[in-house]
Protein backbone atom coordinates (compact mmCIF):
# COMPACT_ATOMS: atom_id res chain seq x y z
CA UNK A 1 11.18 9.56 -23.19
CA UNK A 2 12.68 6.93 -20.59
CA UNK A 3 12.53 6.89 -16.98
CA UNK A 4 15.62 9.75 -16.68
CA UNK A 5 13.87 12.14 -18.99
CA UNK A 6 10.63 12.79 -16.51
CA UNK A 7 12.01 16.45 -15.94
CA UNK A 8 11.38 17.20 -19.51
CA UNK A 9 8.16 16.16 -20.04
CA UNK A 10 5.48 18.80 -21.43
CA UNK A 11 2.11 18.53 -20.25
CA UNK A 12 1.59 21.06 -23.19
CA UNK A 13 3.48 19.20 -26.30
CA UNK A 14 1.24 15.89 -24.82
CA UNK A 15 -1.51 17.87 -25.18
CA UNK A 16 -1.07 19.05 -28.74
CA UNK A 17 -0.60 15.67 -29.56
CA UNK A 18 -3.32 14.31 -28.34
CA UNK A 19 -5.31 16.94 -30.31
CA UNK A 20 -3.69 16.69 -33.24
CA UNK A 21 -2.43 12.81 -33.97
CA UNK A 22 -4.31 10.79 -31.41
CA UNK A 23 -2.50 7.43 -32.64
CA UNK A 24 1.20 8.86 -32.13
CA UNK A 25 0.00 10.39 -28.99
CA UNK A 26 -0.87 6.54 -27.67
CA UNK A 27 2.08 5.11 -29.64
CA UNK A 28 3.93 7.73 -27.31
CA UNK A 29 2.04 6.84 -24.32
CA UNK A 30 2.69 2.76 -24.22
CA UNK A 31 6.24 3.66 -25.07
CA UNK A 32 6.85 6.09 -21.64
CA UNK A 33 4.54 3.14 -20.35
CA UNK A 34 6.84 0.42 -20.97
CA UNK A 35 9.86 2.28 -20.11
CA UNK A 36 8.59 2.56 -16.89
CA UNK A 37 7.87 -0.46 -16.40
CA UNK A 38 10.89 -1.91 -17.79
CA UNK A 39 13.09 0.19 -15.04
CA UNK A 40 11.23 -0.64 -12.42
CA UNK A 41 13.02 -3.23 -9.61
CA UNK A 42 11.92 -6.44 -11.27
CA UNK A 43 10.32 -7.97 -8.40
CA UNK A 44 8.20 -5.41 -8.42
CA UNK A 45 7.31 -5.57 -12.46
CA UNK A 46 4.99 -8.29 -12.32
CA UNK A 47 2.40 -5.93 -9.86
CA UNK A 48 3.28 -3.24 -12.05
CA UNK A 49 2.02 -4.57 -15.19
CA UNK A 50 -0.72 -6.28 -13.57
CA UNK A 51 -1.40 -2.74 -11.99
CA UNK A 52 -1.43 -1.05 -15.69
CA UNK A 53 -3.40 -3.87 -17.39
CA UNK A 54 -6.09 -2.70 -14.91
CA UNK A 55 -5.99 0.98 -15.37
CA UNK A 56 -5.77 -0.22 -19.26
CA UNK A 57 -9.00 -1.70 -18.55
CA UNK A 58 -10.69 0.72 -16.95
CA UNK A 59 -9.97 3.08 -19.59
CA UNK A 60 -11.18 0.91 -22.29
CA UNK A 61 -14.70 0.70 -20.07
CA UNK A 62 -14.66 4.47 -19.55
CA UNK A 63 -15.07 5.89 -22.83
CA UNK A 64 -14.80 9.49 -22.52
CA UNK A 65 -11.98 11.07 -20.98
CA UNK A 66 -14.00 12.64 -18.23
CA UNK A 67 -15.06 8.67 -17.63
CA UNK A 68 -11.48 7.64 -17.43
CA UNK A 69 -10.50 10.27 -14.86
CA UNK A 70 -13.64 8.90 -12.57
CA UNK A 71 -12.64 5.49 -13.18
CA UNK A 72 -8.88 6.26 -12.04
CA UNK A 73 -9.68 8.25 -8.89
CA UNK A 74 -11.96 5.56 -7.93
CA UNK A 75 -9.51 3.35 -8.44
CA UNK A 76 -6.85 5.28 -6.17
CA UNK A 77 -9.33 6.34 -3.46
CA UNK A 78 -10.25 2.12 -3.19
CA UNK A 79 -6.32 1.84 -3.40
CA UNK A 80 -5.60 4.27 -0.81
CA UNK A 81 -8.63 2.72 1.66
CA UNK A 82 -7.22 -0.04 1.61
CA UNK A 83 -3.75 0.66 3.08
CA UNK A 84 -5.23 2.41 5.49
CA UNK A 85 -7.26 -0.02 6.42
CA UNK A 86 -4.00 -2.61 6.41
CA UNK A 87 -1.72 -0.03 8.46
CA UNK A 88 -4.68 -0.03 11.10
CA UNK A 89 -4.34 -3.69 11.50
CA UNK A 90 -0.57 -3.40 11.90
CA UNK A 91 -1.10 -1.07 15.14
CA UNK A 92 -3.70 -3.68 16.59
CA UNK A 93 -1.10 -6.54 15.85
CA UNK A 94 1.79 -5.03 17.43
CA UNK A 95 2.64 -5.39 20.79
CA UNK A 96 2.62 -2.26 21.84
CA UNK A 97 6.05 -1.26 24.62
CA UNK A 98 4.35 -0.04 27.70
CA UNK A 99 4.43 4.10 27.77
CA UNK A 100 7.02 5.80 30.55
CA UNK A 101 4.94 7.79 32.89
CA UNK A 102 5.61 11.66 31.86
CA UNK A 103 6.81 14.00 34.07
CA UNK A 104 5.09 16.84 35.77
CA UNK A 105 5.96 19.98 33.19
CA UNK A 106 6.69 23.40 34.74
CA UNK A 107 4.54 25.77 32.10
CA UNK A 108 6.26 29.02 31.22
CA UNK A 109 4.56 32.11 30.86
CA UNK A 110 6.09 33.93 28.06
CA UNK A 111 5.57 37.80 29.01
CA UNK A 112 2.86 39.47 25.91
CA UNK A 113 4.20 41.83 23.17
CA UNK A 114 2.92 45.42 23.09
């Protein structure tokens, strides 16, 4: 499955294979991996792996897949904080273009429905 074939992917068939032929299913899994990877813009591949050896990582530390799925969504919550936290900055670094005065607005009363 490359990067083109995401449409057809089958939560249920990876599933079944992870049940029933846990090696194939990670055979499987560091294939799509890779593929990924490989199509990605290549100045972006070096983050990307660097990115996956870390999730690899955690996964390996986890244990069970309930621990993994901790793991990850502490990883993306951390992730996520810490954009935030950089797009905050941006704001306070910007110059910020002085705001036009707003006009006086003229409200409308719309007439109520019976």
């Amino acid at each position: 499955m490359g990067p083109a074939d995401q449409k057809d992917f089958s939560f249920e068939e990876w599933a079944a294979l992870a049940r029933e032929d846990g090696e194939a299913f990670e055979r499987r899994r560091q294939q799509l991996i890779e593929s990924m990877l490989a199509a990605a813009p290549e100045r972006m591949q070096r983050r990307l792996r660097g990115l996956q050896f870390q999730i690899d990582l955690e996964r390996e530390r986890a244990g069970t897949p309930l621990g993994v799925a901790v793991r990850l969504n502490s990883m993306m919550w951390s992730s996520f904080a810490d954009l935030r936290d950089a797009l905050a900055g941006v704001g306070e670094s910007v110059p910020q273009q002085p705001r036009m005065p707003e006009a006086g607005a003229q409200l409308i009363p719309f007439p109520k429905r019976s």
